[in-house]
Protein backbone atom coordinates (compact mmCIF):
# COMPACT_ATOMS: atom_id res chain seq x y z
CA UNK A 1 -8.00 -23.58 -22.45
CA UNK A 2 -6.36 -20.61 -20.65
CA UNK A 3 -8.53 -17.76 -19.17
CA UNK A 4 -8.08 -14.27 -19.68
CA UNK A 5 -7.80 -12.26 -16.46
CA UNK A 6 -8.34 -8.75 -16.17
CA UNK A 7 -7.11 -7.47 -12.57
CA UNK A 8 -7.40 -3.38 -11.61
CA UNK A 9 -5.91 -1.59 -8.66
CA UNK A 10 -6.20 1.88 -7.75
CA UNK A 11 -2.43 2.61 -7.80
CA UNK A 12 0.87 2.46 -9.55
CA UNK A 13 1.89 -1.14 -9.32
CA UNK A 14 5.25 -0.29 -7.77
CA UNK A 15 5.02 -1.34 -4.02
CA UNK A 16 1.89 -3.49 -3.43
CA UNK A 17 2.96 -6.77 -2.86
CA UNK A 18 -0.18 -8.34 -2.21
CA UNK A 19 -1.57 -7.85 -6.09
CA UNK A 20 2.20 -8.57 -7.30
CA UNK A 21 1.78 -12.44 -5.74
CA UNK A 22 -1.81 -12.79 -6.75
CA UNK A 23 -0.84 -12.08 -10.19
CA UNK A 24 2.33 -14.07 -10.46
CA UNK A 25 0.63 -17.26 -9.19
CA UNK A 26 -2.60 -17.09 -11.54
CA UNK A 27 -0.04 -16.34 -14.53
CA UNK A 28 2.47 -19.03 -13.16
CA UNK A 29 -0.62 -21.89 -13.28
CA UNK A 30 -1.60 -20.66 -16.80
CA UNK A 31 -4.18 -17.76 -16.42
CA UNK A 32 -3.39 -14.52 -18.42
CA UNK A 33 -3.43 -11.94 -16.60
CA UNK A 34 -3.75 -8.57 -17.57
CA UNK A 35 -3.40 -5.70 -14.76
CA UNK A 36 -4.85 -2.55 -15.50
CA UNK A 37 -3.50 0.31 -12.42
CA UNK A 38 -2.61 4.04 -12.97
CA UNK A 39 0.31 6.07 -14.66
CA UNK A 40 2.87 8.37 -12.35
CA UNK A 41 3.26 11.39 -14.14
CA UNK A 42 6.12 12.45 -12.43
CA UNK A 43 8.10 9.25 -12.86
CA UNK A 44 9.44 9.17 -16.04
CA UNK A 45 10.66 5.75 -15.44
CA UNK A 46 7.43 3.82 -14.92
CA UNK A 47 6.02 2.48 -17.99
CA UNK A 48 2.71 2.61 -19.41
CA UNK A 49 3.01 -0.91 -20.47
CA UNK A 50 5.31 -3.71 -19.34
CA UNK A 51 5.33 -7.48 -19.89
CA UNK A 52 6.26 -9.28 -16.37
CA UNK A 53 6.15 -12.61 -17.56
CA UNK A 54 4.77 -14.29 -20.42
CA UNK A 55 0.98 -14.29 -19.27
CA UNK A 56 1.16 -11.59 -16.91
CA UNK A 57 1.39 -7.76 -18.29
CA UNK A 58 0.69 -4.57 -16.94
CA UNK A 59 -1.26 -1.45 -18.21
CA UNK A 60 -1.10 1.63 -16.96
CA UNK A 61 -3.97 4.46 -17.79
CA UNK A 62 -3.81 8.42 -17.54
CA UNK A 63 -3.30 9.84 -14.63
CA UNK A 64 -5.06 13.03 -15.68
CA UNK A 65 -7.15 14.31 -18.55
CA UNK A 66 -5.18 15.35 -21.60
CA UNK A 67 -5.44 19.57 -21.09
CA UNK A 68 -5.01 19.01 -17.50
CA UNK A 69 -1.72 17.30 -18.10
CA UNK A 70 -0.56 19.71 -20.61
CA UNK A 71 -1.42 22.68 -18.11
CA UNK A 72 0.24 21.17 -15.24
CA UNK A 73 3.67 21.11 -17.38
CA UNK A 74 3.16 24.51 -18.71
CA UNK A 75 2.65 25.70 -15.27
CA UNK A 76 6.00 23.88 -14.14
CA UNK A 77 7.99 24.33 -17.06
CA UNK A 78 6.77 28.40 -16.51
CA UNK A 79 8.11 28.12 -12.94
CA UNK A 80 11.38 26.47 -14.05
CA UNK A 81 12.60 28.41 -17.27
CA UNK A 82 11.25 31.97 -16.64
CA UNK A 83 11.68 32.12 -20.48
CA UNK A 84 9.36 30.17 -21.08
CA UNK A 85 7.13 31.59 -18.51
CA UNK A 86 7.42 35.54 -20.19
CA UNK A 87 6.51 33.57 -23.66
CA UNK A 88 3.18 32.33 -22.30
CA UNK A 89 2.67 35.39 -20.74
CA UNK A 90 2.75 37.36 -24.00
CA UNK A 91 0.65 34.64 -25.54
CA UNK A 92 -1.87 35.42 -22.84
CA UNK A 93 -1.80 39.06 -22.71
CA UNK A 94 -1.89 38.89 -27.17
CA UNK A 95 -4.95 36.71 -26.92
CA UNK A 96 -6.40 38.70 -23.94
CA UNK A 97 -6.50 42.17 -25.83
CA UNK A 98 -8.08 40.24 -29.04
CA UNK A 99 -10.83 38.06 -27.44
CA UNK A 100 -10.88 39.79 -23.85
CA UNK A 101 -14.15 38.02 -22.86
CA UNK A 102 -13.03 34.16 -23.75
CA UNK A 103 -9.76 34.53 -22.71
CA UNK A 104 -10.92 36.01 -19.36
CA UNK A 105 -13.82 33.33 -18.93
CA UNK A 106 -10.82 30.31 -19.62
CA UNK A 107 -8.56 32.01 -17.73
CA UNK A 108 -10.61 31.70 -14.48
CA UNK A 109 -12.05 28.37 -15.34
CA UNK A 110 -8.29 27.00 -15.82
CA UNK A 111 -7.57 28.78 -12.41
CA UNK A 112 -10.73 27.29 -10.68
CA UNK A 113 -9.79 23.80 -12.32
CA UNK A 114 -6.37 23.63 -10.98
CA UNK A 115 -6.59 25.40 -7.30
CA UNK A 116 -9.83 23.81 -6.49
CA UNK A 117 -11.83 19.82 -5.62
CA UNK A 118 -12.95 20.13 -9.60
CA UNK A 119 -9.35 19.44 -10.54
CA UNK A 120 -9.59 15.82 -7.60
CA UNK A 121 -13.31 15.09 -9.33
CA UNK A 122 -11.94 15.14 -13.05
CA UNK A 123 -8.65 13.71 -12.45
CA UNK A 124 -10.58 10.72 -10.38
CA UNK A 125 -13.22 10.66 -13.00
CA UNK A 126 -10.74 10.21 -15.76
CA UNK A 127 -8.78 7.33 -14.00
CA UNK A 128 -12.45 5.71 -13.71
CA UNK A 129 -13.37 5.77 -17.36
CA UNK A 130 -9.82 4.97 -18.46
CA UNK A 131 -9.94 1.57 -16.60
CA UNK A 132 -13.26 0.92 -18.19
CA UNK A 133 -12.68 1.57 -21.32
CA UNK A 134 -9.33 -0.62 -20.99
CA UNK A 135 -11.41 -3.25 -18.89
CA UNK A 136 -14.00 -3.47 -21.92
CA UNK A 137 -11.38 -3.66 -25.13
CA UNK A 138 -10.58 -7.59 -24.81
CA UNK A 139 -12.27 -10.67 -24.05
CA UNK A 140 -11.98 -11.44 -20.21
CA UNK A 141 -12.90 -14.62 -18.54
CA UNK A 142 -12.86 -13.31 -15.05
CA UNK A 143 -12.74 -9.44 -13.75
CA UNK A 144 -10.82 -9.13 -10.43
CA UNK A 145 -11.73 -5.85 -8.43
CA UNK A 146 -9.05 -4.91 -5.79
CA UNK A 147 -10.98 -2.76 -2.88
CA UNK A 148 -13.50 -0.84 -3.00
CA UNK A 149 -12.12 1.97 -5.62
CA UNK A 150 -12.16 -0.40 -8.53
CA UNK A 151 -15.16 -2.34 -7.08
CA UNK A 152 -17.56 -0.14 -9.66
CA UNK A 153 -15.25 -0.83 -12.88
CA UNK A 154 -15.18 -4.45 -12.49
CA UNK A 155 -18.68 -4.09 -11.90
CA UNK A 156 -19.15 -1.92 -15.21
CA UNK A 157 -17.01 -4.27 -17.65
CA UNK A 158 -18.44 -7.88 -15.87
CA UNK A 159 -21.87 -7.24 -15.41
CA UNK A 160 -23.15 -4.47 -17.92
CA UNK A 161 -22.55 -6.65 -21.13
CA UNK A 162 -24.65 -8.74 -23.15
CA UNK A 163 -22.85 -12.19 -21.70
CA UNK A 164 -21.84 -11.35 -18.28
CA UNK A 165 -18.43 -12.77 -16.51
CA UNK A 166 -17.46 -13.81 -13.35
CA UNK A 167 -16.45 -10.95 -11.12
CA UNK A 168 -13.92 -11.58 -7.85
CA UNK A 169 -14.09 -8.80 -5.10
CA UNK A 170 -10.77 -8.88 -3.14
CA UNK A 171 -11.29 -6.12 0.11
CA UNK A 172 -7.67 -5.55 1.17
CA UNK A 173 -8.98 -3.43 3.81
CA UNK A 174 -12.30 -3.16 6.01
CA UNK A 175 -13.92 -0.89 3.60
CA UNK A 176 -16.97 0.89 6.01
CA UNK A 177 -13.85 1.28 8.95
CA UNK A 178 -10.61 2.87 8.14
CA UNK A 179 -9.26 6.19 7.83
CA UNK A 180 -10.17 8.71 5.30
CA UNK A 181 -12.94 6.24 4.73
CA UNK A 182 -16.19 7.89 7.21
CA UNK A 183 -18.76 9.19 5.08
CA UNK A 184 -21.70 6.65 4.88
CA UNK A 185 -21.49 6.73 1.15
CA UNK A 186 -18.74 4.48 1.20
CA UNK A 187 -20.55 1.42 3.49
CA UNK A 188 -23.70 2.32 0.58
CA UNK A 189 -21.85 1.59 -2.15
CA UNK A 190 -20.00 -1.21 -1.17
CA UNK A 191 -23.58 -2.72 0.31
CA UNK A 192 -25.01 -2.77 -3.35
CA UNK A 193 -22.22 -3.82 -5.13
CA UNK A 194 -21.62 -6.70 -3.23
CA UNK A 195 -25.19 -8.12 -4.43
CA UNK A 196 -23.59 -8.07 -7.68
CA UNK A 197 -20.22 -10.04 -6.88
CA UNK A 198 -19.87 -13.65 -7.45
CA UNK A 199 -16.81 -14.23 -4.72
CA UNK A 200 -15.02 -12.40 -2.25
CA UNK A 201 -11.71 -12.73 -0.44
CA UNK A 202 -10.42 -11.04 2.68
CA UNK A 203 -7.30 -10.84 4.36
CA UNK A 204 -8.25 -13.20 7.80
CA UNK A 205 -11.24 -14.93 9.55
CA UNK A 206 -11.97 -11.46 12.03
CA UNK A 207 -12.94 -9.78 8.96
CA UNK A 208 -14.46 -12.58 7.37
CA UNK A 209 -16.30 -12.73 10.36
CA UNK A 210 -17.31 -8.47 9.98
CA UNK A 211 -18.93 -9.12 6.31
CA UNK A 212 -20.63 -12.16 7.50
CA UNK A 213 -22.41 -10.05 10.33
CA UNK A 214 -22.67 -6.87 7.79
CA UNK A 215 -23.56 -8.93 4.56
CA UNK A 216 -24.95 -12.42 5.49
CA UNK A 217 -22.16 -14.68 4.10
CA UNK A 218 -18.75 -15.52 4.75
CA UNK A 219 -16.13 -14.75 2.16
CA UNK A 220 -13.25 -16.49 1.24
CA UNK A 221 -10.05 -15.76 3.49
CA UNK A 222 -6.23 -14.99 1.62
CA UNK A 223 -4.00 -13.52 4.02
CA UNK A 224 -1.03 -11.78 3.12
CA UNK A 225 1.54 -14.19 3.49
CA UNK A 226 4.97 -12.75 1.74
CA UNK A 227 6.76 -15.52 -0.05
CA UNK A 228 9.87 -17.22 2.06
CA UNK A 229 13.13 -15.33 1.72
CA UNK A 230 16.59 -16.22 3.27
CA UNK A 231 19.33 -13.98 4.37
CA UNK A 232 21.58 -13.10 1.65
CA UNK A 233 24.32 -11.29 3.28
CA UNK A 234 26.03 -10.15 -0.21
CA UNK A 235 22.99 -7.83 -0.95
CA UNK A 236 22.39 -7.14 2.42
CA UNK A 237 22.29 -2.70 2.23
CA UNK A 238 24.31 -1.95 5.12
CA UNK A 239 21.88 1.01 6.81
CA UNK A 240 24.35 1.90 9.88
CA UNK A 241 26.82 2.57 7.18
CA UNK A 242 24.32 4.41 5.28
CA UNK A 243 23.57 6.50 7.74
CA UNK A 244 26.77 6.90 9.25
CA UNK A 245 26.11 5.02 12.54
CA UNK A 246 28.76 2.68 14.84
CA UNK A 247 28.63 -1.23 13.32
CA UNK A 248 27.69 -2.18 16.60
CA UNK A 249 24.68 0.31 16.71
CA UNK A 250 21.48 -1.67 17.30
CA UNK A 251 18.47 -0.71 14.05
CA UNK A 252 15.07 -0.72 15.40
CA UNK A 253 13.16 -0.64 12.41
CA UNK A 254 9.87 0.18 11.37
CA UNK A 255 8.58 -0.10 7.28
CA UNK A 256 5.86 0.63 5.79
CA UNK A 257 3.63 3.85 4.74
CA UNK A 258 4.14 7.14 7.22
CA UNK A 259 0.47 7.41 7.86
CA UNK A 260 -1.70 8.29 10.74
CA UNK A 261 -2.92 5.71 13.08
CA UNK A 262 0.13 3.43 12.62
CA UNK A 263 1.31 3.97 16.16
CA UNK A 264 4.65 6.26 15.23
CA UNK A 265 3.99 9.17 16.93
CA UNK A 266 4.07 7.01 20.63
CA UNK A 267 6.56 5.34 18.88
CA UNK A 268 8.60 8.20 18.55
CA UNK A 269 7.79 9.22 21.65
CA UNK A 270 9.49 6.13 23.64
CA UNK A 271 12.40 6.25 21.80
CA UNK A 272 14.33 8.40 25.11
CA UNK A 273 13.35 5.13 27.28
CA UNK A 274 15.18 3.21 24.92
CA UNK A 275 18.34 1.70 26.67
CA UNK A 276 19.73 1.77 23.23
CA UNK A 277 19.33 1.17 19.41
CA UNK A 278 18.72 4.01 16.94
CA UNK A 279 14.61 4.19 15.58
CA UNK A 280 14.93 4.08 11.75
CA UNK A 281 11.73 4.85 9.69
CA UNK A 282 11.66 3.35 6.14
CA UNK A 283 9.05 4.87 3.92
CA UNK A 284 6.65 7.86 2.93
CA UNK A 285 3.59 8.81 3.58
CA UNK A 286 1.34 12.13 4.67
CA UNK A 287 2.42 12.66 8.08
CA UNK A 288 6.24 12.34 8.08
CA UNK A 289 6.55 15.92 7.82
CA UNK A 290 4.99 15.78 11.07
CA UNK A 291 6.61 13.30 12.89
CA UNK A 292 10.22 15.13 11.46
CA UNK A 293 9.33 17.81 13.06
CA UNK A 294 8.47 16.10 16.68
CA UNK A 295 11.97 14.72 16.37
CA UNK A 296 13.43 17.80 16.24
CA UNK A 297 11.25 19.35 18.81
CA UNK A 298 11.83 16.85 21.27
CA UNK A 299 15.59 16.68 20.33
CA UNK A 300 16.01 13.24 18.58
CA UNK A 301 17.87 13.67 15.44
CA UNK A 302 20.89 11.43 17.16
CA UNK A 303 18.23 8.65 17.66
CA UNK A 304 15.53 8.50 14.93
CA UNK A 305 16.71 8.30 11.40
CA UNK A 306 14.25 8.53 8.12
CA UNK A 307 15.23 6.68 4.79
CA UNK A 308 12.78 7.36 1.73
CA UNK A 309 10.34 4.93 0.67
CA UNK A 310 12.47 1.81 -1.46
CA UNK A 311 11.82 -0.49 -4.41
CA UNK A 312 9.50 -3.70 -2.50
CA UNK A 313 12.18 -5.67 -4.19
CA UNK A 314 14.99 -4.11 -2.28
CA UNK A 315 13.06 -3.68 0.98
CA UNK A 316 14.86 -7.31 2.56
CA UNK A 317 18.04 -5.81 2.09
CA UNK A 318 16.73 -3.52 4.74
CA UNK A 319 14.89 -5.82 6.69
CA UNK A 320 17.83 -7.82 7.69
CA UNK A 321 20.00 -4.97 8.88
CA UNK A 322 17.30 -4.81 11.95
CA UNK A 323 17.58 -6.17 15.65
CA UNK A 324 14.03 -5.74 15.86
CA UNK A 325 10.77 -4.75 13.59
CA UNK A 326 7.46 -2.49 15.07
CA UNK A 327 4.01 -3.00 13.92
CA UNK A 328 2.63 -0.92 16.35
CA UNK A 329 -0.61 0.19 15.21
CA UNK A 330 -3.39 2.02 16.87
CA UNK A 331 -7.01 1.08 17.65
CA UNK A 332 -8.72 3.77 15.67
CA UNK A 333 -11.03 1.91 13.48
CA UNK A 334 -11.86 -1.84 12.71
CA UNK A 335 -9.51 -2.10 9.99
CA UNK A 336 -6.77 -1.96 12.16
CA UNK A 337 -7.81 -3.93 14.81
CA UNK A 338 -8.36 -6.23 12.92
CA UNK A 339 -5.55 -6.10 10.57
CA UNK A 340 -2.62 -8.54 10.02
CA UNK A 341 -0.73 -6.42 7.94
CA UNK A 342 2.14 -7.70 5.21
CA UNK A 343 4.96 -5.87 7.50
CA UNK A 344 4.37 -8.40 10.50
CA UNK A 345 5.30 -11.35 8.27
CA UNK A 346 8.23 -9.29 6.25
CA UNK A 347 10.11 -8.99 9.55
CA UNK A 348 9.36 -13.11 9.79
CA UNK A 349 11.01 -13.41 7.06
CA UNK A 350 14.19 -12.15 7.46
CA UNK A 351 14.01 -13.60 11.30
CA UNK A 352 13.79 -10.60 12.91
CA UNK A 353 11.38 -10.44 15.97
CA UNK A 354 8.98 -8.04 16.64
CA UNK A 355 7.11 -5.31 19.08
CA UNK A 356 3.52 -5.45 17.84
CA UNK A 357 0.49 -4.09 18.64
CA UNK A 358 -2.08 -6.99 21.28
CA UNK A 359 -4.61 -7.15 18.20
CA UNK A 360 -6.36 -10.34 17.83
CA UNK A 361 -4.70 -11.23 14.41
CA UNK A 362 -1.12 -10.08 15.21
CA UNK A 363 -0.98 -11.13 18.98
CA UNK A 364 -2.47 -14.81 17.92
CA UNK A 365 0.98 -15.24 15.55
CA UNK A 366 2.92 -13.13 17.48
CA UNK A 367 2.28 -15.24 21.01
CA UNK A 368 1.43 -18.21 19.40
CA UNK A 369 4.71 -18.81 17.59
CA UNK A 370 7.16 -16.86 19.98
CA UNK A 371 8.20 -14.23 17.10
CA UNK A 372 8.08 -11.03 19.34
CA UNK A 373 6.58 -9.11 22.36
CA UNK A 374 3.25 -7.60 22.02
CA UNK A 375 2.56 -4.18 24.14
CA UNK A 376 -0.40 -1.16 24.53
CA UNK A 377 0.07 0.41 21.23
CA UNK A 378 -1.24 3.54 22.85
CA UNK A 379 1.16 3.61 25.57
CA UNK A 380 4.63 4.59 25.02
CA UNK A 381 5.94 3.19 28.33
CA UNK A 382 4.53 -0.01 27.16
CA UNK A 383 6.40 0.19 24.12
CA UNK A 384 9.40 1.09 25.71
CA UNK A 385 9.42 -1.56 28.11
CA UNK A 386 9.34 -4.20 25.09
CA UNK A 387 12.21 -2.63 23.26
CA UNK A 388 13.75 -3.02 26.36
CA UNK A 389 13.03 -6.31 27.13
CA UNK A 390 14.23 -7.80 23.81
CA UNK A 391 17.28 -5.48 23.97
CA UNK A 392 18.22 -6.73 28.05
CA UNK A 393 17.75 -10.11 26.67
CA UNK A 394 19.28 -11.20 23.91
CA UNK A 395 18.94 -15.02 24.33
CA UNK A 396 15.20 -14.44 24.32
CA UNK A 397 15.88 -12.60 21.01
CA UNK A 398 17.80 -14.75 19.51
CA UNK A 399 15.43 -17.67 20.48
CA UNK A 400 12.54 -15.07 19.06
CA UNK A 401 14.70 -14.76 15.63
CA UNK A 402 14.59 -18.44 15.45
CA UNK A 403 11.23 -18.82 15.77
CA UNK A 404 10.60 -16.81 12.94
CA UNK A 405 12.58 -18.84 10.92
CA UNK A 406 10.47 -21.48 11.57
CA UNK A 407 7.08 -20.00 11.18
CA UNK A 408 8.07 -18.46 8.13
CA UNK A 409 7.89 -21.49 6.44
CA UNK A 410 4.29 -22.04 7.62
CA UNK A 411 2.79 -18.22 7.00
CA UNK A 412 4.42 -17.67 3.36
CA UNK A 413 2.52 -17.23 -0.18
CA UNK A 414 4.36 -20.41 -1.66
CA UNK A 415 1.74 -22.09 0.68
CA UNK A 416 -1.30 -19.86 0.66
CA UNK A 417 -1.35 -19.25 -3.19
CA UNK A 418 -3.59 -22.63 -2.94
CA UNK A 419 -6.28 -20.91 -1.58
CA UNK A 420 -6.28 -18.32 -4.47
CA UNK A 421 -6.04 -21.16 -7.14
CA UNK A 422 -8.79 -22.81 -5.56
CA UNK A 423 -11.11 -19.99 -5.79
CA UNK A 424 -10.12 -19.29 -9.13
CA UNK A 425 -10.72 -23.12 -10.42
CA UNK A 426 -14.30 -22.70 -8.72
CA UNK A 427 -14.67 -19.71 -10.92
């Protein structure tokens, strides 16, 4: 008999390749799985619901509350067509003169709503009870929480029911250390609903090791192993073309999110101790206004490119334009130190070495299969001098790229899936 699987992540379901194989695998071995995450308003092509496979579909609830919604496109549309804007001004100032008092009193609540930490509280609020209502409307065999933000609405729909299900925590990331993550609320809740689970998975032993010391167990370990690709040089997006470069021009690429502590500031900061090779950034995130800028201050717009955040599906097209890959992240809390993030292995896979950060996760692979050179994070110099190392040598490098195609074929999902199965044939 096939059980019914009801998965939630706090985000769109467009890039996060880690819930995309867990989901595929369960559904390709029989389970249905049903994947509740959250609608992008402002992507008209994303679609509330979509059937991946034939046990595998995805849901997508509300981003924001109905009136919110409609007041955010009034506000735009207002902006846009000033025709439309002197309409709903007249409607205002009509029902302002008849009912002065209500009309005033919405007014400012509408205007508190929108410009203020009310408008985060509902819109988070309404994501919440969206996924539990959704998480509560079929029969479910097994509720899957991914991190910490959904933790409470598997929680809700496994545990607060007459016959209670199994519920499987999977912590992506070391939820009481990371950024944006300090307040002590967040190490509380996590503390009591973790009484409440009935398995856990991690992403490696370190932080298997953390919860054991925190919680008094050790929980399963699934680490994010991409599945094998090979080069396919007929879809291969040609990025020095793209961005108007020499053939001949060496990429050293970084992908992933734009985000603080990830190391690209120093990294940005070697790039005139470079011997050679252009610094291309693929991706999006809160600080690349930031790190624009710097480029332009310091007066690198011939030597760092950006390119916009692509499809995870197209990202190896990228990959394999690159003569070498950074995860260079910094030591700022214990989820990266202790990280071994998707990106190290994506470069493995298209057999392109890399300058990584002397973690205990990364630097074991890293050193321990020959894929790259790992340098001070913190250090620019030391960054540098690995670029420059891999770009002085390119027999090493080459050696390095064939390394990876050889340890690619031991750290990929087709062989870790297992462990996921396993858990799930315990549950």
């Amino acid at each position: 008999m096939k059980k019914n699987v009801c998965m939630f992540v706090w985000n769109h379901f467009t890039n996060d390749a880690r819930v995309l194989r867990e989901c595929t695998s369960l559904s390709g071995r029989g389970y249905n799985v049903d994947l509740i995450c959250i609608d992008d308003p402002s992507d008209e092509t994303l679609k509330k619901q979509e059937k991946i496979n034939e046990n595998f579909q995805v849901f997508r609830v509300r981003r924001y509350p109905v009136v919110l919604e409609t007041l955010q496109k009034l506000y735009k549309n207002s902006i846009k067509h000033k025709s439309i804007g002197a309409i709903l001004l007249l409607i205002w100032l009509f029902f302002l003169l008849i009912f002065p008092y209500f009309t005033g009193f919405i007014s400012i609540f509408f205007l508190v709503l929108l410009k203020t930490k009310l408008k985060v509280v509902m819109t988070r609020g309404s994501i919440f009870l969206r996924m539990i209502l959704k998480g509560s409307r079929s029969h479910y065999d097994i509720y899957h929480a991914n991190d910490l933000n959904t933790l409470p609405q598997g929680y809700v729909c496994s545990k607060l029911r007459f016959k209670r299900k199994k519920l499987v925590y999977d912590s992506h990331e070391v939820q009481t250390s990371r950024t944006g993550y300090d307040s002590n609320y967040y190490r509380y809740l996590e503390g009591l609903l973790i009484k409440r689970i009935d398995t856990m998975i991690v992403e490696n032993h370190t932080r298997a090791k953390y919860n054991q010391d925190l919680y008094g167990f050790y929980p399963h370990v699934l680490h994010n192993y991409p599945f094998v690709l090979g080069k396919v040089e007929n879809e291969k997006i040609n990025i020095n073309e793209k961005l108007g470069l020499f053939p001949e021009e060496k990429i050293l690429l970084y992908q992933g999110g734009i985000q603080a502590g990830r190391g690209l500031e120093k990294l940005i900061e070697a790039v005139p101790s470079f011997n050679e090779g252009t610094l291309v950034l693929i991706g999006d995130g809160r600080i690349k206004p930031q790190l624009e800028k710097m480029v332009e201050d310091l007066e690198l717009q011939d030597r760092v490119k950006f390119l916009p955040k692509v499809p995870l599906s197209d990202l190896p097209k990228y990959t394999q334009n690159a003569y070498l890959g950074f995860q260079v992240l910094n030591n700022t809390n214990f989820n990266h130190y202790s990280a071994s993030s998707n990106k190290l292995f994506e470069y493995m896979m298209s057999d392109i070495p890399v300058i990584a950060c002397s973690f205990p996760e990364i630097q074991k692979i890293v050193e321990g299969e020959g894929t790259g050179v790992c340098v001070d994070s913190h250090d620019y110099k030391s960054i540098a001098l690995g670029v420059n190392y891999l770009l002085d040598n390119p027999s090493i490098r080459k050696q390095m790229a064939v390394n990876c195609s050889k340890a690619k074929l031991k750290y990929n999902w087709r062989n870790e899936q297992n462990i996921l199965l396993d858990i799930y044939n315990e549950s």
